[in-house]
Protein backbone atom coordinates (compact mmCIF):
# COMPACT_ATOMS: atom_id res chain seq x y z
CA UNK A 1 19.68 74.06 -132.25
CA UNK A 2 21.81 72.52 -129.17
CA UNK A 3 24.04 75.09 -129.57
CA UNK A 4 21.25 78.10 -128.59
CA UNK A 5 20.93 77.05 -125.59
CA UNK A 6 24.53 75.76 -124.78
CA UNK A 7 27.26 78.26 -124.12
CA UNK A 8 30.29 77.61 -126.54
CA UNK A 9 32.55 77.83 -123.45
CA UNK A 10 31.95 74.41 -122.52
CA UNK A 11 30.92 72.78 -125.77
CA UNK A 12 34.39 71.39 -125.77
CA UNK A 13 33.68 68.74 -123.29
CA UNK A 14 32.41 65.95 -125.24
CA UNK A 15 31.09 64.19 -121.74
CA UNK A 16 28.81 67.83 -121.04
CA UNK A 17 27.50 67.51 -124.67
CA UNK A 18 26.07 64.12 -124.51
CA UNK A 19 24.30 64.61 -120.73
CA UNK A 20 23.51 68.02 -122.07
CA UNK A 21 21.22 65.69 -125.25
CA UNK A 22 20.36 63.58 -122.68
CA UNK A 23 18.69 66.62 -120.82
CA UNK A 24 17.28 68.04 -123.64
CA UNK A 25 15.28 64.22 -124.33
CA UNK A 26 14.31 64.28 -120.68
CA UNK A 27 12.93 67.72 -121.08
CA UNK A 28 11.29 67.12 -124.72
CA UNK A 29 9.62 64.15 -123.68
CA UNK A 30 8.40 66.03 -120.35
CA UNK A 31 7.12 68.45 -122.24
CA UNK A 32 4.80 66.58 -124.94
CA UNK A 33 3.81 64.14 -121.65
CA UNK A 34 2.21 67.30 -120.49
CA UNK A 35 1.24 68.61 -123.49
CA UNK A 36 -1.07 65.50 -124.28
CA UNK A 37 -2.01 65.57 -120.55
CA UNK A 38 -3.42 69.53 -120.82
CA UNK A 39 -5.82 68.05 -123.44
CA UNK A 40 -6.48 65.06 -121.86
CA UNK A 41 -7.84 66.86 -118.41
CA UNK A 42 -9.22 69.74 -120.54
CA UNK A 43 -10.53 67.82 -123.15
CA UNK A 44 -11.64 64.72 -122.25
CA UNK A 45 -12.61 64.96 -118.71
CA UNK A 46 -13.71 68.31 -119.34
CA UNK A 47 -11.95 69.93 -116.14
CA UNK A 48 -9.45 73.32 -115.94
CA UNK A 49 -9.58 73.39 -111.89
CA UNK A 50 -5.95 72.14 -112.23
CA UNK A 51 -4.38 74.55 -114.95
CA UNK A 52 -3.52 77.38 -112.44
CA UNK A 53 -1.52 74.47 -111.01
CA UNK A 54 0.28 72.77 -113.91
CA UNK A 55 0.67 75.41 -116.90
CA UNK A 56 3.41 77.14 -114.15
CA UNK A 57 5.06 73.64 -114.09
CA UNK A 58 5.43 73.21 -117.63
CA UNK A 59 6.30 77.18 -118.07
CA UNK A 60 9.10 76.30 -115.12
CA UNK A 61 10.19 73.37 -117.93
CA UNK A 62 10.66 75.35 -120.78
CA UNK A 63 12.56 78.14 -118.87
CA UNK A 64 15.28 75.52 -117.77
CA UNK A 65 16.74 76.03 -121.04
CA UNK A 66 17.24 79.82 -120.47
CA UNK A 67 18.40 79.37 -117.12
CA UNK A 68 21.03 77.54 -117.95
CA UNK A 69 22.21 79.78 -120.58
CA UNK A 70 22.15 82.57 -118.49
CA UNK A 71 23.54 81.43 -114.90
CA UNK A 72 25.88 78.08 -116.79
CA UNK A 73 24.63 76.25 -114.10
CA UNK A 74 23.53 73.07 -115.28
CA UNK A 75 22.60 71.27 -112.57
CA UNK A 76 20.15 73.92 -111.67
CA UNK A 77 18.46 73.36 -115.14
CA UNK A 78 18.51 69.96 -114.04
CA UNK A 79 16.39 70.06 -110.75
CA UNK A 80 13.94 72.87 -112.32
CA UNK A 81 12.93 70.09 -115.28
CA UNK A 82 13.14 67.29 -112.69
CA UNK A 83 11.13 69.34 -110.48
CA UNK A 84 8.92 70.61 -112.41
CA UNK A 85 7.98 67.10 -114.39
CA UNK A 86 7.32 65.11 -111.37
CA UNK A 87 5.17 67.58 -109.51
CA UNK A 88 3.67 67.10 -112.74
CA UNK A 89 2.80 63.71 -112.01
CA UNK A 90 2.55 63.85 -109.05
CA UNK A 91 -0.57 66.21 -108.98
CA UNK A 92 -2.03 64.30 -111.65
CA UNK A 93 -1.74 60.97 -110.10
CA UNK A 94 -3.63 62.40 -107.26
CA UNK A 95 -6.22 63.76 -109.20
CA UNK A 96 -6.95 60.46 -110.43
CA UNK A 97 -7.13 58.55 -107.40
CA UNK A 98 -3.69 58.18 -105.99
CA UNK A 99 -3.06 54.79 -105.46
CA UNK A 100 -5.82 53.67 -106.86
CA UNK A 101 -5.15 55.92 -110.12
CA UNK A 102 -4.99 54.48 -113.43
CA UNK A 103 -1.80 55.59 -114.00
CA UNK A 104 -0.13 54.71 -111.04
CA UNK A 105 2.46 53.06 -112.97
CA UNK A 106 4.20 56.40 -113.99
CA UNK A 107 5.69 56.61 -110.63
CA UNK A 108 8.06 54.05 -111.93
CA UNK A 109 9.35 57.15 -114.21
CA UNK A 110 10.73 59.13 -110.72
CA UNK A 111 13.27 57.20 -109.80
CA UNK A 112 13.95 56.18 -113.59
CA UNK A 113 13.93 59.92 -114.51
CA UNK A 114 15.81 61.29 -111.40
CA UNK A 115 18.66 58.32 -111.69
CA UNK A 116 19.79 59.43 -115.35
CA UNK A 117 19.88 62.99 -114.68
CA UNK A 118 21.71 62.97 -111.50
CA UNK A 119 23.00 58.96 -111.00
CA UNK A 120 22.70 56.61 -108.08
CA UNK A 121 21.85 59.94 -105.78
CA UNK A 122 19.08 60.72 -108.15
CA UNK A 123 17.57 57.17 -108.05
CA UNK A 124 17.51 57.07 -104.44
CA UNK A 125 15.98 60.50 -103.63
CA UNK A 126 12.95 58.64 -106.25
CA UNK A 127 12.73 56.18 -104.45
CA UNK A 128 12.47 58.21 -101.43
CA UNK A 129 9.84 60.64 -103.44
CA UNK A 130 7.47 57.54 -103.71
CA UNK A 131 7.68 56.13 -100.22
CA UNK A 132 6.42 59.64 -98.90
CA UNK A 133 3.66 60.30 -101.58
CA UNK A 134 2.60 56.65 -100.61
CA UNK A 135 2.03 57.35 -97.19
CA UNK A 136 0.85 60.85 -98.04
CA UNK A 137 -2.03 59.14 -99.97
CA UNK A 138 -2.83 56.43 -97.03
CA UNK A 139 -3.35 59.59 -95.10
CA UNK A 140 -4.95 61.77 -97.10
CA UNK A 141 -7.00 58.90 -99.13
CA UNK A 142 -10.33 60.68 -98.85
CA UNK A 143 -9.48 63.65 -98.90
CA UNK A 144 -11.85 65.47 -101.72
CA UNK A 145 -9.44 66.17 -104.35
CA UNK A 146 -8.16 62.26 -104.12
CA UNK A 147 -9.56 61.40 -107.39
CA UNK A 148 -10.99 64.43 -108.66
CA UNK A 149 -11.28 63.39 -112.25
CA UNK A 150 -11.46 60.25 -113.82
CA UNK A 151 -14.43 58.92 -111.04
CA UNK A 152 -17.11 57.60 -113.30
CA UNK A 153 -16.18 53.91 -114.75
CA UNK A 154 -16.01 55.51 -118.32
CA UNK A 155 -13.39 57.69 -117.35
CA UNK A 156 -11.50 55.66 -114.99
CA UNK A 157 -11.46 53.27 -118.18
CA UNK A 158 -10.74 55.93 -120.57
CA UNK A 159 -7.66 56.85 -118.52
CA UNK A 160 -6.56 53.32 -119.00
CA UNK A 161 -6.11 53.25 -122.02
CA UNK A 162 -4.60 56.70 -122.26
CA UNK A 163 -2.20 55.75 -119.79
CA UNK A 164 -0.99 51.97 -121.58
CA UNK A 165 -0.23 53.96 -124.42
CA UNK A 166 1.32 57.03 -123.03
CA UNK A 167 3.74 55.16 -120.20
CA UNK A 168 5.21 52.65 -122.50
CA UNK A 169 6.46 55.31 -124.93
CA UNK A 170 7.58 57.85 -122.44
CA UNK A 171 9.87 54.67 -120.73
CA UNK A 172 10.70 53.55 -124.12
CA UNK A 173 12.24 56.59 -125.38
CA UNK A 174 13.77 57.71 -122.37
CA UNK A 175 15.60 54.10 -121.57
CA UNK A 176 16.75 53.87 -125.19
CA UNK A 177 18.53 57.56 -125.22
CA UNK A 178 19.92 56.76 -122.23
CA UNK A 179 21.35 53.01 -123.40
CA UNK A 180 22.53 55.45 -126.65
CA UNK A 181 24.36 57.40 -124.16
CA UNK A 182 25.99 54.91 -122.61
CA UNK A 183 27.19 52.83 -125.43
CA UNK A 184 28.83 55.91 -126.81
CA UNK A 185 30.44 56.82 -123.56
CA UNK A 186 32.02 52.99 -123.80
CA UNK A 187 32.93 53.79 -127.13
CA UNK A 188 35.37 56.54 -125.77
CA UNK A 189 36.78 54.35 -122.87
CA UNK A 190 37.54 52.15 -125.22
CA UNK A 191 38.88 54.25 -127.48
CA UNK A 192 40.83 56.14 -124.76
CA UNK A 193 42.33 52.64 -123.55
CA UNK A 194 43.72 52.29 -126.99
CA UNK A 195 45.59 55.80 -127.48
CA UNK A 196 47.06 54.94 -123.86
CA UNK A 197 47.93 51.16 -125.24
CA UNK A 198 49.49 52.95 -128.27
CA UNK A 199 51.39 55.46 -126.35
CA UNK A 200 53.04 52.36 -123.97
CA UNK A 201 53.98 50.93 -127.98
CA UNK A 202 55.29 53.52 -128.79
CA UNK A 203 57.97 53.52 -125.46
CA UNK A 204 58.57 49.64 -125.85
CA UNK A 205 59.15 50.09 -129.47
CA UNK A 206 60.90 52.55 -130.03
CA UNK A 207 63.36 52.87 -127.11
CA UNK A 208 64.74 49.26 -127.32
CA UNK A 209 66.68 50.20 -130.37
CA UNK A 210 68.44 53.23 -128.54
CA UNK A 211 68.69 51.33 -125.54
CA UNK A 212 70.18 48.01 -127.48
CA UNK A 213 72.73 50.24 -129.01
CA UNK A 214 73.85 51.66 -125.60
CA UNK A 215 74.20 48.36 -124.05
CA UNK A 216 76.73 47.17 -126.92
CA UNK A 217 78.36 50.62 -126.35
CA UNK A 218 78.74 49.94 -122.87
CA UNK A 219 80.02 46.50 -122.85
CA UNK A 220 82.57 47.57 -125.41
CA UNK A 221 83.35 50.43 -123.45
CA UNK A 222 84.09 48.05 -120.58
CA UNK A 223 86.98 46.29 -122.73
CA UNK A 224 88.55 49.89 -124.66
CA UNK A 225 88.50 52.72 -123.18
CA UNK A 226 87.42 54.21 -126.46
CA UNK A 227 86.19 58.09 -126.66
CA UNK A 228 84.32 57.95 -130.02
CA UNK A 229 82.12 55.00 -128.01
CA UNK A 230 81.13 57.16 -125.25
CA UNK A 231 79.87 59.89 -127.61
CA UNK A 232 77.82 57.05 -129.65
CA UNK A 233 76.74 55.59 -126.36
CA UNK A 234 75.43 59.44 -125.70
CA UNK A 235 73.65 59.58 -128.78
CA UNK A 236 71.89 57.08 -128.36
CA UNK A 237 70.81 57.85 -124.87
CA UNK A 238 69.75 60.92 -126.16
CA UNK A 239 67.64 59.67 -128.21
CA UNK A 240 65.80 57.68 -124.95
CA UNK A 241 65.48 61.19 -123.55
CA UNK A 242 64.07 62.42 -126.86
CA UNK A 243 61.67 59.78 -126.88
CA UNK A 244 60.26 60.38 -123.82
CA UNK A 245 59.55 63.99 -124.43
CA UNK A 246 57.69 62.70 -127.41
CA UNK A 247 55.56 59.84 -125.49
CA UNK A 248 54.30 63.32 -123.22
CA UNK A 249 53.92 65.22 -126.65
CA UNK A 250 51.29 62.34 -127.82
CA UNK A 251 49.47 61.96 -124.50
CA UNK A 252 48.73 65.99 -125.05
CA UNK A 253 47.35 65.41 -128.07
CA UNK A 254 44.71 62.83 -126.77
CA UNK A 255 44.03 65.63 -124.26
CA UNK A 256 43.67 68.60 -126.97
CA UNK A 257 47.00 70.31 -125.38
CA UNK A 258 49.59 69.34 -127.92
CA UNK A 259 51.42 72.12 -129.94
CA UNK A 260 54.23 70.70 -133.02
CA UNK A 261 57.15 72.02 -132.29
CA UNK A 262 57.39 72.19 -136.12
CA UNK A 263 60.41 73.47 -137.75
CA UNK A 264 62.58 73.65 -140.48
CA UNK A 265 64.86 70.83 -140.66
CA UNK A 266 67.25 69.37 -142.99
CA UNK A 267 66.45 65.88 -143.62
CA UNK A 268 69.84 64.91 -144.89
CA UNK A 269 71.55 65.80 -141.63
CA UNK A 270 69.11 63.21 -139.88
CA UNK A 271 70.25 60.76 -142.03
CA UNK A 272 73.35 61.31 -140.59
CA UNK A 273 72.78 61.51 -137.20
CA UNK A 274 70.31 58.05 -137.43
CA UNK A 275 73.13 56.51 -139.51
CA UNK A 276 75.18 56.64 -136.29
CA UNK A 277 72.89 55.65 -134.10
CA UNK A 278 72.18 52.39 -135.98
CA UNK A 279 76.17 51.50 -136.77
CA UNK A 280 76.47 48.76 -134.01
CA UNK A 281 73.45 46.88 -135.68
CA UNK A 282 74.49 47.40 -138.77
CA UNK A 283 77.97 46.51 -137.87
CA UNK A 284 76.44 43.15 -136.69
CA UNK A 285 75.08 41.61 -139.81
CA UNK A 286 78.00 43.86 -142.19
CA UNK A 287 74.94 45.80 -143.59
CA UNK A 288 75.85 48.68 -145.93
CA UNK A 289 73.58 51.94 -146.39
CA UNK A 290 73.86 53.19 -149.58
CA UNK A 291 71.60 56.67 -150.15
CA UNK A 292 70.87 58.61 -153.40
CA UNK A 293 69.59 61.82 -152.67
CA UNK A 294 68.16 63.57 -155.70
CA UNK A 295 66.76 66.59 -153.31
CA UNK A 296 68.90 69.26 -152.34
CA UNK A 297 71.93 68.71 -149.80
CA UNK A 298 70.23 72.02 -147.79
CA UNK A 299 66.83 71.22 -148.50
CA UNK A 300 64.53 72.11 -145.51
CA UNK A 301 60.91 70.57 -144.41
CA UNK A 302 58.14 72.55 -141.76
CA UNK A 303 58.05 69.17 -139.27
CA UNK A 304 58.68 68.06 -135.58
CA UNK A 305 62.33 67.02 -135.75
CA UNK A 306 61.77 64.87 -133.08
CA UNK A 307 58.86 62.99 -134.40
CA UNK A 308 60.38 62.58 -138.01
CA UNK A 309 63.49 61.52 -136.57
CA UNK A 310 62.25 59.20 -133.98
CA UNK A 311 59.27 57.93 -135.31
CA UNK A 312 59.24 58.07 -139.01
CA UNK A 313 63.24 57.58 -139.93
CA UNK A 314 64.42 55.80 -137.27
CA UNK A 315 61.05 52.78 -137.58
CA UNK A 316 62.11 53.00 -141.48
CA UNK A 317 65.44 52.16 -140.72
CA UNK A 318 65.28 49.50 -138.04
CA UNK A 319 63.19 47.85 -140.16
CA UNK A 320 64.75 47.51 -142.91
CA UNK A 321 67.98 46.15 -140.94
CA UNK A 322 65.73 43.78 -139.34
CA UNK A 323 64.89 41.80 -142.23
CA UNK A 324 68.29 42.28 -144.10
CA UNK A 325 70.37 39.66 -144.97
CA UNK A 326 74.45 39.52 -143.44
CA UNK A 327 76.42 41.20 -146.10
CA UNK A 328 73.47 42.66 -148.17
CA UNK A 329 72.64 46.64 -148.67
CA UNK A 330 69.83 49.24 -148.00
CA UNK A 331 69.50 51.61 -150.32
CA UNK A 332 67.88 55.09 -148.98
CA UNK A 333 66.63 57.83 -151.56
CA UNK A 334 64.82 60.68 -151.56
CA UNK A 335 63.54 62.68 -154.60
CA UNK A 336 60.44 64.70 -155.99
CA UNK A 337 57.53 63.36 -157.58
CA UNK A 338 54.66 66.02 -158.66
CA UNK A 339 53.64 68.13 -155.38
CA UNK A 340 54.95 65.88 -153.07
CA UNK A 341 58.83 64.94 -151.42
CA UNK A 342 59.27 61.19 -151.47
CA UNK A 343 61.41 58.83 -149.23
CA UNK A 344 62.07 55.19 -150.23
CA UNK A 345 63.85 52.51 -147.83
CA UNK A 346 64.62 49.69 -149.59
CA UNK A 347 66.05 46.48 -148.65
CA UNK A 348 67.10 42.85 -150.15
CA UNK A 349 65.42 40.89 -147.31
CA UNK A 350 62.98 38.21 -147.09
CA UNK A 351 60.56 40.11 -147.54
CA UNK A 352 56.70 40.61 -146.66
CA UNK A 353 53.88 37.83 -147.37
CA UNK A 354 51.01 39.31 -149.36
CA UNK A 355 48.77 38.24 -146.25
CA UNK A 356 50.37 40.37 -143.62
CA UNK A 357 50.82 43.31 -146.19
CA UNK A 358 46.86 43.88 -146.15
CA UNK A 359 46.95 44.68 -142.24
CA UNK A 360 50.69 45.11 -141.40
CA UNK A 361 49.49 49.15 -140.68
CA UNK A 362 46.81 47.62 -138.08
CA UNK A 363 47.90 47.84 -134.76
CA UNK A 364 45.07 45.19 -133.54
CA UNK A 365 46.17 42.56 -135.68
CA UNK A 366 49.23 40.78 -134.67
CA UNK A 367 52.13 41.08 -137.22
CA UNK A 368 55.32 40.55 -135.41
CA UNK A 369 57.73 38.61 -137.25
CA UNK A 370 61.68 37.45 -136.16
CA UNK A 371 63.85 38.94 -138.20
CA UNK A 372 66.81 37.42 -140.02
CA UNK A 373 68.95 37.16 -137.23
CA UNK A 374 66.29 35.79 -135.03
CA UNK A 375 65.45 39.76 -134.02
CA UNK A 376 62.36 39.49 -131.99
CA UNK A 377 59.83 42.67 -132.41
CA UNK A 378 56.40 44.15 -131.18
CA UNK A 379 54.88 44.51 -134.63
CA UNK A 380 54.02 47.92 -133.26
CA UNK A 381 56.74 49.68 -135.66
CA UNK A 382 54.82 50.17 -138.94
CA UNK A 383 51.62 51.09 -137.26
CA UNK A 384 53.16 53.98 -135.55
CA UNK A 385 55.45 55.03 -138.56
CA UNK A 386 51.76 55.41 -140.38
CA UNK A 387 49.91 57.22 -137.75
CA UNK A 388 52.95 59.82 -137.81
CA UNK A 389 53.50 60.08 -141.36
CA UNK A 390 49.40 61.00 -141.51
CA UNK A 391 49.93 63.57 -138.99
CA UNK A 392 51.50 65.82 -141.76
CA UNK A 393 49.19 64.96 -144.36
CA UNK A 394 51.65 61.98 -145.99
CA UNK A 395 50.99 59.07 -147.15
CA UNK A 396 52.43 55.61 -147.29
CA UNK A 397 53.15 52.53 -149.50
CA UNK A 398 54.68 49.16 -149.43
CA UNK A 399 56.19 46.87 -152.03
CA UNK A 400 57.87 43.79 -151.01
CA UNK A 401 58.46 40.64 -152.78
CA UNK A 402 59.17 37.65 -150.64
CA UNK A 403 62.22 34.82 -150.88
CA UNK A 404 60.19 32.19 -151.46
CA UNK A 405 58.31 34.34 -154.66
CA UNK A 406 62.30 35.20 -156.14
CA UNK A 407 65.07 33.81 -155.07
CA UNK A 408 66.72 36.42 -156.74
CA UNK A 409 64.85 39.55 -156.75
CA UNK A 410 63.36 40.16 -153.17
CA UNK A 411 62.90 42.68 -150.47
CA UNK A 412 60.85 45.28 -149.04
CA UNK A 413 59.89 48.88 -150.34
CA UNK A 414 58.35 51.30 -148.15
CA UNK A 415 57.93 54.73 -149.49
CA UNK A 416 56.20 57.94 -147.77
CA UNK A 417 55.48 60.74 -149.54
CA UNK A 418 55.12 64.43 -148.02
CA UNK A 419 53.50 67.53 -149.83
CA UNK A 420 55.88 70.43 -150.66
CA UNK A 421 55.13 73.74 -149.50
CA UNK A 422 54.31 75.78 -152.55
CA UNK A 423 57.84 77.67 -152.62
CA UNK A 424 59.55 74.12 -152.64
CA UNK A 425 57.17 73.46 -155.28
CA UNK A 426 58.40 76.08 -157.56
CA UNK A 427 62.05 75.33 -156.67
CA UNK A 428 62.13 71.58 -157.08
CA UNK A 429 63.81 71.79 -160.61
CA UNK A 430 66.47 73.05 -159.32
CA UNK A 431 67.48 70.50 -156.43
CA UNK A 432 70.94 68.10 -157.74
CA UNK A 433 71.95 64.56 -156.89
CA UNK A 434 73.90 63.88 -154.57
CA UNK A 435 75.53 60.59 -153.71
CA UNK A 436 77.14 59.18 -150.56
């Protein structure tokens, strides 16, 4: 139904939507108010002399709605409800004595009403609306339509009780959207605050690996004036400037601007490239890669080179180096397994307590540990590697097995899985091993 009356050019702005519900409560509420009002006058006190006056008013409610789906103006629809309602109760409030009506209480709805449709502004201008139709009714006090209805003590009684009943529900409903609206729109800073914390995890995380790696190049640079270094030392800058781009890429998403730049890569070449990246840490602590590739040497995947690179292979492998022993191996493989292309990173570490497994994808909960070589991380890597993976639909497990559980036997799994396209599907059979 909100979308009859709300042009689909701007029902993309989640902010519009919610004051546009908000309006529509304001206006729904006004509405049945005057409704029950019509039959109270009509009805009860047996009086029409103020119909000519007030069926306009509510007609002028009701045809808000189309004039804001014809001009897209919403404030307009905004003052013709607001309008419209409190001349609404305005004239009735006179009719029943002014200041001395029954219902003077409802002119606490003005500034109430005016503030949530149009903010601080709104609440003022009540506020000013009720200091002039106070001193309009000192003035005009006995003036012969000051009380019009409701003058007998039955009635004046009558429209007590019509009143306590009618007030309290009107406020009620209106303060509780409104409370609604706000808590959701806290909801979204919050949740806004925590794509912009993840995007500032994402820099810290995963540029100190590039940037440790260009430091070592450096310093060694400074003692051998060695050409292979400076193209290393490149690399890995490049990968800073890569990484960049990509923190940019994410902050379109939150704003519904990002576009993949998908395309078809070849994940073995990655390997490569992240294999030579990583040597100096490697190097370090004498680790040795060993990969089994049971896909393809050419075999090609639809994804943002960048992200998978930077993001998903490149957190995989830090990782795993991390928590590596001196002298010890990770083994790298990558295979089929029904509809889907799997990864595996495997290490002989010390491994993952069954605790911090449970919420070691949670990037609230703090699970930063040193590594073996006293390597001091953000606990930011896994989280990220997850929300990536899920962008293309993968999935993600974990399997580790702690020193203290085997002495012999330990280490960390993680393997993400990716569906094939149906073509790779079909062609799987026919992919070889091959070892490096």
């Amino acid at each position: 139904m909100l979308k009859r009356f709300y042009p689909s050019s701007n029902f993309n702005r989640p902010e519009l939507i919610k004051e546009y519900q908000f309006y529509l409560v304001i206006s729904l509420v006004a509405m049945i108010s005057e409704v029950w009002y019509f039959y109270s006058i009509n009805y009860l006190f047996k009086t029409d002399f103020y119909n000519p006056v007030l069926y306009p008013l509510t007609a002028i409610n009701i045809i808000s709605f189309l004039v804001y789906k014809k001009t897209k103006h919403f404030e307009l629809a905004k003052v013709l409800v607001s309008a419209s309602s409190l001349s609404f109760l305005l004239i009735l409030l006179t009719a029943a004595g002014g200041l001395k009506s029954p219902g003077y209480s409802w002119v606490i709805m003005i500034p109430l009403l005016l503030g949530t449709l149009f903010k601080k502004r709104g609440a003022l201008a009540g506020m000013g609306v009720i200091f002039l139709y106070t001193i309009a009714m000192i003035i005009f006090r006995d003036h012969q339509y000051v009380g019009y209805i409701a003058q007998t003590p039955e009635d004046f009684a009558k429209a007590q009780i019509e009143n306590a009943m009618t007030f309290p529900v009107s406020a009620f409903i209106i303060i509780f959207f409104y409370l609604n609206l706000i808590e959701k729109s806290e909801r979204e800073i919050i949740s806004k605050k925590d794509e912009i914390d993840t995007l500032l995890k994402i820099v810290i995380h995963d540029i100190a690996n590039p940037l440790q790696v260009a430091k070592m190049r450096i310093a060694r640079e400074l003692k051998s004036n060695e050409s292979r270094n400076i193209t290393e030392t490149k690399m890995a800058l490049d990968i800073i400037t890569d990484i960049v781009k990509q923190v940019r890429e994410i902050r379109s998403v939150t704003d519904g601007k990002f576009v993949a730049e998908n395309s078809k890569v070849k994940i073995h070449e990655l390997f490569d490239q992240l294999e030579s990246i990583f040597k100096s840490q490697l190097k370090s602590k004498n680790i040795v890669i060993q990969k089994e590739f049971y896909l393809s040497k050419d075999f090609e995947y639809q994804i943002d080179p960048n992200i998978f690179k930077n993001q998903i292979l490149s957190n995989l492998i830090s990782n795993a180096i991390k928590f590596s022993y001196e002298n010890s191996s990770i083994f790298i493989r990558t295979l089929t397994v029904g509809e889907y292309w799997t990864l595996e990173v495997r290490d002989h570490g010390s491994g993952i307590p069954k605790d911090k497994i449970k919420s070691i994808f949670n990037a609230h909960e703090k699970t930063s540990t040193t590594g073996t070589a006293g390597e001091r991380g953000t606990g930011y890597g896994l989280p990220i590697l997850k929300a990536f993976v899920e962008v293309y639909n993968g999935h993600i497990d974990i399997f580790s097995v702690t020193k203290e559980e085997n002495k012999v036997h330990h280490g960390t799994t993680i393997r993400i899985s990716f569906p094939l396209s149906q073509s790779q599907s079909e062609e799987k059979d026919q992919n070889y091993k091959e070892s490096a």
